[in-house]
C-alpha atoms as a PDB file:
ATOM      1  CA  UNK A   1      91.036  98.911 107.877  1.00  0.00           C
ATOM      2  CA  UNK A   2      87.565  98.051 107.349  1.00  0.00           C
ATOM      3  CA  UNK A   3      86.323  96.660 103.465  1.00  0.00           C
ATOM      4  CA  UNK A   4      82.816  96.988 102.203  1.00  0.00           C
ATOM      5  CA  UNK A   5      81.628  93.722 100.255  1.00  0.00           C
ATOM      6  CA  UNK A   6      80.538  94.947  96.787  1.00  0.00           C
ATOM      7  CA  UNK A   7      77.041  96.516  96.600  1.00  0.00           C
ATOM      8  CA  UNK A   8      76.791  95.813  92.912  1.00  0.00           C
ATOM      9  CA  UNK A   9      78.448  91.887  91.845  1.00  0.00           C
ATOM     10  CA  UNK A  10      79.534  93.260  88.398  1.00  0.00           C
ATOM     11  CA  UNK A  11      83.373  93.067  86.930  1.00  0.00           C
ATOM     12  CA  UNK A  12      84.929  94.201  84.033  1.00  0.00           C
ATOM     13  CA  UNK A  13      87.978  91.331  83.108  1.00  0.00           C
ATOM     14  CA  UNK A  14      90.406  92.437  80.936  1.00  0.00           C
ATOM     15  CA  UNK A  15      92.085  89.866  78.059  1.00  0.00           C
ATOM     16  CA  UNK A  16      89.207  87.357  77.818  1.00  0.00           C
ATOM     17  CA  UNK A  17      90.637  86.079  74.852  1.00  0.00           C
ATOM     18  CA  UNK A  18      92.189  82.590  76.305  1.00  0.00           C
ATOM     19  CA  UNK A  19      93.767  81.626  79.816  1.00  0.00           C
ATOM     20  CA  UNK A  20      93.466  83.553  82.467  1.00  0.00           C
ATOM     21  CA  UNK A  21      91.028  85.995  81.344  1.00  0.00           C
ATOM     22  CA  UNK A  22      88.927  83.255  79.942  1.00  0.00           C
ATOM     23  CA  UNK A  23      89.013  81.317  82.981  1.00  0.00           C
ATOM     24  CA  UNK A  24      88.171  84.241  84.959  1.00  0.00           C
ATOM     25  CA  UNK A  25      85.316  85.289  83.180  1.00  0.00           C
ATOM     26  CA  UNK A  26      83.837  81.923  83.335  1.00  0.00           C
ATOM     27  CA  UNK A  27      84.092  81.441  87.061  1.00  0.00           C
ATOM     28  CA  UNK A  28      82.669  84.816  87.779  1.00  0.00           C
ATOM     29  CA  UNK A  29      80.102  84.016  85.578  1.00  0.00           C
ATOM     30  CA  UNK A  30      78.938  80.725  87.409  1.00  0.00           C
ATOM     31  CA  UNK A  31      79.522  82.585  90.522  1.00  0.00           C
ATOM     32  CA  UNK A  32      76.385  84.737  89.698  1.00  0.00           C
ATOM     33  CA  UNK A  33      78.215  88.018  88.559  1.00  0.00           C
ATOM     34  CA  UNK A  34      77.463  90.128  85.925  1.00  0.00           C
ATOM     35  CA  UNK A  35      80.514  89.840  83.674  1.00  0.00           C
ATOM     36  CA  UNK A  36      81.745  92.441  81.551  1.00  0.00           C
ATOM     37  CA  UNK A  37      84.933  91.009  79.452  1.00  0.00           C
ATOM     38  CA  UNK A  38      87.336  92.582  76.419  1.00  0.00           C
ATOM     39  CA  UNK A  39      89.424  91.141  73.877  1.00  0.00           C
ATOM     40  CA  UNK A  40      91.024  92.980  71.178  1.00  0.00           C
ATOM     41  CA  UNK A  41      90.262  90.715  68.259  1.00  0.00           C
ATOM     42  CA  UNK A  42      86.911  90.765  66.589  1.00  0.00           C
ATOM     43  CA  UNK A  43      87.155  86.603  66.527  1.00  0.00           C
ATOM     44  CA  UNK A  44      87.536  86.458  70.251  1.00  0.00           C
ATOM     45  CA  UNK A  45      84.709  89.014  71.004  1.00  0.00           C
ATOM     46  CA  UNK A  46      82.446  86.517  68.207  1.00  0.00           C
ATOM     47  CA  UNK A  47      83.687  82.982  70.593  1.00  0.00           C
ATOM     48  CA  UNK A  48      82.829  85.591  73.830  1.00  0.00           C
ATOM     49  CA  UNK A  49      79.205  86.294  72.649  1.00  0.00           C
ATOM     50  CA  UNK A  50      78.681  82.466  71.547  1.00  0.00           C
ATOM     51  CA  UNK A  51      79.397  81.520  75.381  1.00  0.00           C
ATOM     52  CA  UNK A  52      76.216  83.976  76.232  1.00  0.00           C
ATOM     53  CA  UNK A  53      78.739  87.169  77.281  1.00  0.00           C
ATOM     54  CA  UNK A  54      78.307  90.475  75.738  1.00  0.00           C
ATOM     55  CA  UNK A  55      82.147  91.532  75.659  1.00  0.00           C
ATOM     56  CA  UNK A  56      83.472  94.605  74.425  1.00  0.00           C
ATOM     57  CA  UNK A  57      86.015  95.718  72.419  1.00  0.00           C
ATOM     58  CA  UNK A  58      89.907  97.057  74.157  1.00  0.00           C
ATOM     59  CA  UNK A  59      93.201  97.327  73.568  1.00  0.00           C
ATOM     60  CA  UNK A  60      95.069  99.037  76.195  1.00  0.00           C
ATOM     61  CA  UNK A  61      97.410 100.366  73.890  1.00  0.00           C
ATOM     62  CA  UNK A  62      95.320 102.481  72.760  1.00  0.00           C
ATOM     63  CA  UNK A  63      94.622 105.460  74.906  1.00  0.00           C
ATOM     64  CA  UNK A  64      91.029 106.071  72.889  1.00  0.00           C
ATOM     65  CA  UNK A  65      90.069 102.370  73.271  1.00  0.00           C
ATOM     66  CA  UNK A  66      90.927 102.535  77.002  1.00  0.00           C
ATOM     67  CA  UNK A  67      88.833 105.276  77.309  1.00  0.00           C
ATOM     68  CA  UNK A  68      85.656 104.062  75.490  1.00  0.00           C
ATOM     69  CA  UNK A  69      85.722 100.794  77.525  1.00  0.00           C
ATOM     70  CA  UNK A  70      85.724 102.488  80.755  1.00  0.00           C
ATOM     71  CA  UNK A  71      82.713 104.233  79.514  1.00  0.00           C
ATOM     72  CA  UNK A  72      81.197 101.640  78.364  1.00  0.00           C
ATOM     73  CA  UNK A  73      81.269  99.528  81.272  1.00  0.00           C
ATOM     74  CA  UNK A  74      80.003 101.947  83.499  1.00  0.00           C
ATOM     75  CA  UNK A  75      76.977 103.276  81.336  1.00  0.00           C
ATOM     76  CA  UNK A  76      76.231  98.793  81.428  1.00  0.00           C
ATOM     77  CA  UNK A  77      76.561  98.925  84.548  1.00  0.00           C
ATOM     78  CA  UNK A  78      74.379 102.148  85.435  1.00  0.00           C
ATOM     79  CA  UNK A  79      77.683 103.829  86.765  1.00  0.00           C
ATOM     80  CA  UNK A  80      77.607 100.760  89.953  1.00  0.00           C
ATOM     81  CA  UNK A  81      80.545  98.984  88.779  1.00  0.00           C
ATOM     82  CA  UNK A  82      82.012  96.715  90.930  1.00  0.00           C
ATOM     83  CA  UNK A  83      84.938  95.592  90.447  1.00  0.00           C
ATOM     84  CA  UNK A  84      88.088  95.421  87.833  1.00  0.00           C
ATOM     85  CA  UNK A  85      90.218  92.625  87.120  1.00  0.00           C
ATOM     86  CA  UNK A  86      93.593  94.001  85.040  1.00  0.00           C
ATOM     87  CA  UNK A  87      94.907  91.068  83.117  1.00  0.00           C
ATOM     88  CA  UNK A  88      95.251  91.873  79.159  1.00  0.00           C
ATOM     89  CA  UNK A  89      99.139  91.565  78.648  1.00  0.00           C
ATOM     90  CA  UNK A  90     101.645  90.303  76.784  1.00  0.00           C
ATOM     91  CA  UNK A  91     105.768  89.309  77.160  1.00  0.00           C
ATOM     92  CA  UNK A  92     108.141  90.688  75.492  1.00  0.00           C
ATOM     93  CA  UNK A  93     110.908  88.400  75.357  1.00  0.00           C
ATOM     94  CA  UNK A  94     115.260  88.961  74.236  1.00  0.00           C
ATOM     95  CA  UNK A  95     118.124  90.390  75.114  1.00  0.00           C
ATOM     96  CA  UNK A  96     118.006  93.367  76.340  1.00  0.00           C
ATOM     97  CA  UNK A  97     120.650  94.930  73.788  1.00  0.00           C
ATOM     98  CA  UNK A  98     118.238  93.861  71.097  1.00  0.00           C
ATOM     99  CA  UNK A  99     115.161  95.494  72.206  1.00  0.00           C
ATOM    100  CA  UNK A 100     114.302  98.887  70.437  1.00  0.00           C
ATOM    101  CA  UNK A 101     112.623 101.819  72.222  1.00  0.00           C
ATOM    102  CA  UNK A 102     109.654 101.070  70.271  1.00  0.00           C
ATOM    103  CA  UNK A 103     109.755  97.589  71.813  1.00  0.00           C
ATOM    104  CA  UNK A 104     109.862  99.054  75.316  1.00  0.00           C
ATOM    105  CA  UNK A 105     107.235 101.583  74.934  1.00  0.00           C
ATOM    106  CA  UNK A 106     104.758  99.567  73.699  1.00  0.00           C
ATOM    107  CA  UNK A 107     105.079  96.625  76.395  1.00  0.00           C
ATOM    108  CA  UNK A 108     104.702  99.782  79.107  1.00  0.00           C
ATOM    109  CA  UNK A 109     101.893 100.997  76.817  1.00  0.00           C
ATOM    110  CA  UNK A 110      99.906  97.525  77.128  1.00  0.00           C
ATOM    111  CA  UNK A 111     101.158  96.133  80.507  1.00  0.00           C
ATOM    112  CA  UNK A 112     101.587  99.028  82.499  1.00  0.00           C
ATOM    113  CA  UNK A 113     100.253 102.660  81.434  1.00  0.00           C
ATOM    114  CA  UNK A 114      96.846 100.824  79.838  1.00  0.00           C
ATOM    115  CA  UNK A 115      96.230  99.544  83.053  1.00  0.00           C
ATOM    116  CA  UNK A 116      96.428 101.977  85.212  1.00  0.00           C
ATOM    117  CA  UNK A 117      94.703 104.358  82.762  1.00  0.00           C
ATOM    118  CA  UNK A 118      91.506 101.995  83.268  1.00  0.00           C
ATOM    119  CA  UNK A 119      91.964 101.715  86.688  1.00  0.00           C
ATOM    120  CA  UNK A 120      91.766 105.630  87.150  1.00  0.00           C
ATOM    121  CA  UNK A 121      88.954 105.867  85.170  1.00  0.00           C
ATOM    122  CA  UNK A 122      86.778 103.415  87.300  1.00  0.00           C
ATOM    123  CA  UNK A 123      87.934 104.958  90.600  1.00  0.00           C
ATOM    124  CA  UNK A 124      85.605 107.599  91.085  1.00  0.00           C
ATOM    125  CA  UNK A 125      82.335 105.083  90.347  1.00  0.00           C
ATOM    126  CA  UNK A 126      83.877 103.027  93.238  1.00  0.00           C
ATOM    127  CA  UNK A 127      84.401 105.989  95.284  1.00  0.00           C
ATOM    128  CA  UNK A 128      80.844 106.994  94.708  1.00  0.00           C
ATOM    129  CA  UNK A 129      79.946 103.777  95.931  1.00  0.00           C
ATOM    130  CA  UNK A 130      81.931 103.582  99.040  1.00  0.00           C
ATOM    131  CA  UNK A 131      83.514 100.110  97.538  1.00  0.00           C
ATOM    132  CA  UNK A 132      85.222  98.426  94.692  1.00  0.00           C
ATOM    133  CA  UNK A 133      88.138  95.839  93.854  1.00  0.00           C
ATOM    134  CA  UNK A 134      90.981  96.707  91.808  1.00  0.00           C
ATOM    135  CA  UNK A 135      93.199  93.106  90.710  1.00  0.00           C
ATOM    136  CA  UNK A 136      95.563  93.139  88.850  1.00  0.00           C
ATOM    137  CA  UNK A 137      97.552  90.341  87.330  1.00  0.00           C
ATOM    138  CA  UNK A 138     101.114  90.505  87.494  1.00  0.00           C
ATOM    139  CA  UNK A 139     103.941  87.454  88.055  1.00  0.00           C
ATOM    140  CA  UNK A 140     106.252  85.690  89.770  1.00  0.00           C
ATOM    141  CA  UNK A 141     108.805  88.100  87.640  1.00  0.00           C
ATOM    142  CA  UNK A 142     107.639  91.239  89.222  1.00  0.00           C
ATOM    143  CA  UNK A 143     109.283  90.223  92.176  1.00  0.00           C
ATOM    144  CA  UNK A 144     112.278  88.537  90.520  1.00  0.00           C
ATOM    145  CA  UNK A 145     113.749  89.540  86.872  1.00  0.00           C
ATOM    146  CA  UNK A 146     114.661  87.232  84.604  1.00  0.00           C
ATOM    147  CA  UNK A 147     117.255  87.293  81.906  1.00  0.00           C
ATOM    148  CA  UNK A 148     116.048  87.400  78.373  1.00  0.00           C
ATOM    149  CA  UNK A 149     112.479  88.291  80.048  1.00  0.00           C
ATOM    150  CA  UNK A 150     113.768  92.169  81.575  1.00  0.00           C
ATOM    151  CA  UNK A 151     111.294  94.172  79.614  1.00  0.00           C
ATOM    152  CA  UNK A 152     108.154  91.804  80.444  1.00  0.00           C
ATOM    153  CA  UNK A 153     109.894  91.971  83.878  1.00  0.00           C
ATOM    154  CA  UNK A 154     110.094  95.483  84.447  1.00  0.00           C
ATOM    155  CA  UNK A 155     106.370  96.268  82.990  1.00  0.00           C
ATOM    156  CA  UNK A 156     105.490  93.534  85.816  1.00  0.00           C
ATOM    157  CA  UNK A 157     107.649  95.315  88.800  1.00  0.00           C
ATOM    158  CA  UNK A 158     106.265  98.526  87.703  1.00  0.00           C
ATOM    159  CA  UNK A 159     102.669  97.197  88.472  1.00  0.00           C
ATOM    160  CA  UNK A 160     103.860  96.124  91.667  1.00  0.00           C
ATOM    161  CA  UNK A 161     104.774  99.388  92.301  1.00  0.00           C
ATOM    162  CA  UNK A 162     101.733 100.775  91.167  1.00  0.00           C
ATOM    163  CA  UNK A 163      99.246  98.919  92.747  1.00  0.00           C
ATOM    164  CA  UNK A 164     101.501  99.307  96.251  1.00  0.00           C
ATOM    165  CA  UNK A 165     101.410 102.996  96.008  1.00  0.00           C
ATOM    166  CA  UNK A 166      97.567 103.033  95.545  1.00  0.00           C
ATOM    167  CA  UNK A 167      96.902 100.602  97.825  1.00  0.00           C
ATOM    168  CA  UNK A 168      97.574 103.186 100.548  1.00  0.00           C
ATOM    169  CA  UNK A 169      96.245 105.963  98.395  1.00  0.00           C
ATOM    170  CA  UNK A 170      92.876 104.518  98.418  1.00  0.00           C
ATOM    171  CA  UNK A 171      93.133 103.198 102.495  1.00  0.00           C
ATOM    172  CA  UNK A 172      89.578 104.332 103.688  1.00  0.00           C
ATOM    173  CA  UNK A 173      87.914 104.356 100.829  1.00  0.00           C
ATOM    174  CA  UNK A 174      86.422 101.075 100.628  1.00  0.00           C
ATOM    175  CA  UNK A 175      88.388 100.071  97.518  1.00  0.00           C
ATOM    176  CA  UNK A 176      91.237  97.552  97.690  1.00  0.00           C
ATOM    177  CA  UNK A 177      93.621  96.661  95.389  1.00  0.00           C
ATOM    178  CA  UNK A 178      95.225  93.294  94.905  1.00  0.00           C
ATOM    179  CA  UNK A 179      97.853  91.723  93.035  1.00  0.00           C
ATOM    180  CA  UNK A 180      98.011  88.331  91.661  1.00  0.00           C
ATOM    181  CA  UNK A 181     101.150  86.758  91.049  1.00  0.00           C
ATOM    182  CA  UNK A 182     101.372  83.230  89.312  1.00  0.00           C
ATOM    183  CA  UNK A 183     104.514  81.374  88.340  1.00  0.00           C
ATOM    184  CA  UNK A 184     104.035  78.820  85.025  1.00  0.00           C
ATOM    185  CA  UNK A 185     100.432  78.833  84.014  1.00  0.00           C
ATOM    186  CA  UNK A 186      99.048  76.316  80.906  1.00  0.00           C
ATOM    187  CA  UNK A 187      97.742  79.194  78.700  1.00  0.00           C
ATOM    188  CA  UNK A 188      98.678  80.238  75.307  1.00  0.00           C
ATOM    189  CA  UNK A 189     100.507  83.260  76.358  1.00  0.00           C
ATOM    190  CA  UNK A 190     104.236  81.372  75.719  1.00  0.00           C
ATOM    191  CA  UNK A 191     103.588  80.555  71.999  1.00  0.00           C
ATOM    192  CA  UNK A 192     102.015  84.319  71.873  1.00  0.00           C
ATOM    193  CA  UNK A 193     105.522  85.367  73.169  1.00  0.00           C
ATOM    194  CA  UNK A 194     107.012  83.185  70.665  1.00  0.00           C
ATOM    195  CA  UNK A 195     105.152  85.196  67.947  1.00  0.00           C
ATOM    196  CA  UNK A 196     106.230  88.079  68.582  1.00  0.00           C
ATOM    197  CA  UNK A 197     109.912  87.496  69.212  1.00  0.00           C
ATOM    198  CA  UNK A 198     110.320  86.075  65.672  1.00  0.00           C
ATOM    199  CA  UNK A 199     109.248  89.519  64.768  1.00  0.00           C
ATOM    200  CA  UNK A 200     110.713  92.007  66.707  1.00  0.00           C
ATOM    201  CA  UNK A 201     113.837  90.169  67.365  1.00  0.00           C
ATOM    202  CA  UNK A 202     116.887  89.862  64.769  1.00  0.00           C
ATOM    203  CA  UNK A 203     117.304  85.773  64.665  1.00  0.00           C
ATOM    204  CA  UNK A 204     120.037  85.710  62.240  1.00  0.00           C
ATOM    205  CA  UNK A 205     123.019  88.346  63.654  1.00  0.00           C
ATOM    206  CA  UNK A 206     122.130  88.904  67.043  1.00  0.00           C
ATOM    207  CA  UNK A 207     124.558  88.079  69.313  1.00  0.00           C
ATOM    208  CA  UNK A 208     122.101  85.837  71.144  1.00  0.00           C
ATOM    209  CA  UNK A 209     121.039  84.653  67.839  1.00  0.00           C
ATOM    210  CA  UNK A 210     121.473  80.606  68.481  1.00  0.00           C
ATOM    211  CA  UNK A 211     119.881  80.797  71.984  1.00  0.00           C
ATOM    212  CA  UNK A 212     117.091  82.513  70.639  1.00  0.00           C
ATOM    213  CA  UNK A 213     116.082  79.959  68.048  1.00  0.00           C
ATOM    214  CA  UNK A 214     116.791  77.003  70.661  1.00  0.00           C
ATOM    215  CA  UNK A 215     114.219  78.443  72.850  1.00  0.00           C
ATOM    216  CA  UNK A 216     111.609  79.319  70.352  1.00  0.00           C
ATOM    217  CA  UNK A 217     111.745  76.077  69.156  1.00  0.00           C
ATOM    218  CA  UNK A 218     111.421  74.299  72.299  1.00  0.00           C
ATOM    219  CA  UNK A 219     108.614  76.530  73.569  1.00  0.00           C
ATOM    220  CA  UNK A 220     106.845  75.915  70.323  1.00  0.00           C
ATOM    221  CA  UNK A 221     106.915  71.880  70.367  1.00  0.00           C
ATOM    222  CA  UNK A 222     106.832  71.307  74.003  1.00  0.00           C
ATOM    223  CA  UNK A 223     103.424  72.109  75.428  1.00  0.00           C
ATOM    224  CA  UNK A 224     103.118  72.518  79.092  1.00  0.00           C
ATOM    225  CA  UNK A 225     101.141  69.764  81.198  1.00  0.00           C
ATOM    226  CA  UNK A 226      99.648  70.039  85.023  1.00  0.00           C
ATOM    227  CA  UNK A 227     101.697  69.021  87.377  1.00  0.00           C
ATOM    228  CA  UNK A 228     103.089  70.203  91.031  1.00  0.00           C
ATOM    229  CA  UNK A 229     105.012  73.000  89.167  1.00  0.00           C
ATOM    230  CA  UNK A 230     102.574  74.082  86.002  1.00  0.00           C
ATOM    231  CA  UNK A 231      99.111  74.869  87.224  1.00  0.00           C
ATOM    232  CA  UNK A 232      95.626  75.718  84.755  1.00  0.00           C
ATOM    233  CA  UNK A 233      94.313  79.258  84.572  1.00  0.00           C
ATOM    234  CA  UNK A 234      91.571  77.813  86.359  1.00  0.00           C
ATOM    235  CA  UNK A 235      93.493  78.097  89.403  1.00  0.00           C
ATOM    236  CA  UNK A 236      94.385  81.400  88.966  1.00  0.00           C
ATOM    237  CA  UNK A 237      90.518  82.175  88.606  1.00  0.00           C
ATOM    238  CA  UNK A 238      90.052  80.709  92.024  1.00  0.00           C
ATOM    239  CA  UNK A 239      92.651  83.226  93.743  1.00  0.00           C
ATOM    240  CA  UNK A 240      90.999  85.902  91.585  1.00  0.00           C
ATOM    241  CA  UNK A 241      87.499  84.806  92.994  1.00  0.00           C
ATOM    242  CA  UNK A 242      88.721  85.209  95.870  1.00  0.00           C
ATOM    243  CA  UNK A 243      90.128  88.748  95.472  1.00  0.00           C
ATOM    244  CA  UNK A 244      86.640  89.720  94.143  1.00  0.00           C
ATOM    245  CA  UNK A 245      84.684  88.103  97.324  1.00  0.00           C
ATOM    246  CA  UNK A 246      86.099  87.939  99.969  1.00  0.00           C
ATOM    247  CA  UNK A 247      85.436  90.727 102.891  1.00  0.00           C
ATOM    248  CA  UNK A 248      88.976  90.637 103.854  1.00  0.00           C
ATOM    249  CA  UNK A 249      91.091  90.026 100.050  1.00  0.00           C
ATOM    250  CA  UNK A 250      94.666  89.624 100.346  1.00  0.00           C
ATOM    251  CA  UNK A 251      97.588  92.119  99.128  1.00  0.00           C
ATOM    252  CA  UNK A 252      99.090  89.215  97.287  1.00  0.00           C
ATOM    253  CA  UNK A 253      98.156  85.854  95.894  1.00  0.00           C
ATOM    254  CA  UNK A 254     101.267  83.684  94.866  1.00  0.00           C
ATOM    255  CA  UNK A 255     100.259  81.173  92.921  1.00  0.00           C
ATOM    256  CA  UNK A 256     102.954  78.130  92.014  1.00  0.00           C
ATOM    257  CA  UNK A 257     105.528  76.699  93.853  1.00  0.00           C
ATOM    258  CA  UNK A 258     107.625  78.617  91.742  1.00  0.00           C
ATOM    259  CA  UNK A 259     106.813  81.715  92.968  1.00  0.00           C
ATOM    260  CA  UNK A 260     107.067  81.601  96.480  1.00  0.00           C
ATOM    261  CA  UNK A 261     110.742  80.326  95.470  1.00  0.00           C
ATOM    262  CA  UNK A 262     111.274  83.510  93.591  1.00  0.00           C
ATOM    263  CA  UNK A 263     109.749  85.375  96.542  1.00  0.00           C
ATOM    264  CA  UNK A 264     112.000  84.102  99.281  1.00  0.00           C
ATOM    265  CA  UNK A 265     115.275  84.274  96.656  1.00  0.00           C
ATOM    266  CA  UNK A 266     114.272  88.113  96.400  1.00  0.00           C
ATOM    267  CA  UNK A 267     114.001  88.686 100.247  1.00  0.00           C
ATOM    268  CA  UNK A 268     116.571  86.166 101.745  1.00  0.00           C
ATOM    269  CA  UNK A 269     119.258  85.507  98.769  1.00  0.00           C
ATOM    270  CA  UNK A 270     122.337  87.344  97.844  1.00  0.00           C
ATOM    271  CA  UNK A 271     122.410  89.147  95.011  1.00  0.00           C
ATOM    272  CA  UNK A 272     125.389  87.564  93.777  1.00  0.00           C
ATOM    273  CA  UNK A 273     123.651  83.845  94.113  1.00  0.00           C
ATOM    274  CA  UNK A 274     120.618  84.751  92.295  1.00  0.00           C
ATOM    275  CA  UNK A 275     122.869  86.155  89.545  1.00  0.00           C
ATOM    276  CA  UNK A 276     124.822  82.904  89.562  1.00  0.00           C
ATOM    277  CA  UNK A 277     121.335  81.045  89.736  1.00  0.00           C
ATOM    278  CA  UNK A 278     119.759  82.823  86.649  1.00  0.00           C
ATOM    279  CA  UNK A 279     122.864  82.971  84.782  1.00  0.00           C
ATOM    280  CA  UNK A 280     122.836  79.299  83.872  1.00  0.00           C
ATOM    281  CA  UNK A 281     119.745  79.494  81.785  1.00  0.00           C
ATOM    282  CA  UNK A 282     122.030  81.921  79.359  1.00  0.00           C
ATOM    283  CA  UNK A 283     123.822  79.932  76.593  1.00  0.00           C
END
């Protein structure tokens, strides 16, 4: 299969906000790209244009805002485009049982059915062109589901399913689509988990109830250092980079040790020895 490097150095990042996003846009930046990034709050966009950027507004919930963005981006860009990077997100977290429709609809409506909405709408620019990159962010847990984490999970398999499919869909056409998969990352997307579960979760009858509280309270008072197992969005912008630049990007970048343990427990483990694995983090 032969790639095209990108005519036109210009990406649109997704969930500039903090972390990965952040880091990404930063690195592109100093990389000499034109960098087009989004955040849903009007505070973030403010801190975006302070750091020279000129971000715009999306929330890939929302099907209008998905659309405008698209538009936007390519009207900056003069309809050349170059590249997409999908990582706005959030997790979900509980018990399965205690999760209401609503709850599962809207993490598919940000993680999953967002993303691929922008993705479609860029396509045709990078057909035009004859080239274009397509990353999107997923995790270590669209490979392996975790208890108490099956809804952010299964927005993250679905991705990988996604991005498989149009991998091969789009073989030929100069546009390649890669997925990024990182295991623990220092970013502030735990305590933004932690948010939400004390609202959409019931704390006080659930079944799960004590568990819950134990593990909100440790993720909220324990903050995550560097080390051999916890690595800096910065070095998830470096695989990213890579995605973006190189003339022959990889399918997958696994990113912590973490998740190449997750990877080979998928393919070479039992199922009945990862259950008996993951089971011991339940109370």
């Amino acid at each position: 299969m032969k790639l095209r490097t990108l005519a036109h150095k210009s990406v649109l990042i997704t969930g500039c906000s903090t972390g990965i996003g952040a880091a990404t846009a930063e690195r592109m930046k100093a990389h000499g790209w034109d960098v087009i990034p989004t955040a849903r709050k009007e505070t973030d966009l403010d801190r975006l244009r302070q750091q020279g950027f000129e971000p715009i507004t999306l929330d890939t919930a929302d099907a209008d805002s998905v659309a405008q963005a698209a538009e936007t981006a390519l009207a900056r860009t003069q309809g050349r485009l170059g590249a997409v990077v999908n990582n706005a997100g959030f997790g979900q977290s509980g018990a399965l049982e205690d999760l209401k429709r609503d709850h599962l609809r809207y993490q598919f409506e940000v993680n999953v059915f967002g993303l691929q909405d922008l993705t479609n709408r860029l396509i045709p620019a990078f057909r035009q062109q004859g080239c274009g990159r397509i990353v999107h962010v997923s995790s270590v847990v669209g490979r392996l589901s975790l208890p108490y984490l099956g809804c952010y999970s299964a927005s993250k398999f679905a991705i990988e399913a996604l991005a498989d499919a149009q991998r091969v869909e789009l073989r030929g056409s100069g546009i390649f689509v890669s997925l990024i998969e990182p295991g623990p990352i220092i970013t502030e997307f735990r305590r933004t988990a932690s948010a939400r579960a004390r609202t959409t979760l019931d704390l006080d009858t659930s079944h799960h109830a004590d568990f819950y509280r134990q593990e909100l309270e440790r993720r909220e008072q324990r903050p995550k250092k560097a080390n051999w197992i916890n690595r800096r969005p910065e070095d998830v912008a470096v695989q990213i980079a890579h995605a973006l630049e190189s003339a022959w990007p990889r399918r997958r970048y696994r990113i912590t040790l973490p998740t190449y343990i997750g990877e080979a427990m998928r393919r070479f483990a039992p199922a009945a020895l990862i259950d008996l694995l993951l089971s011991r983090t339940r109370p």
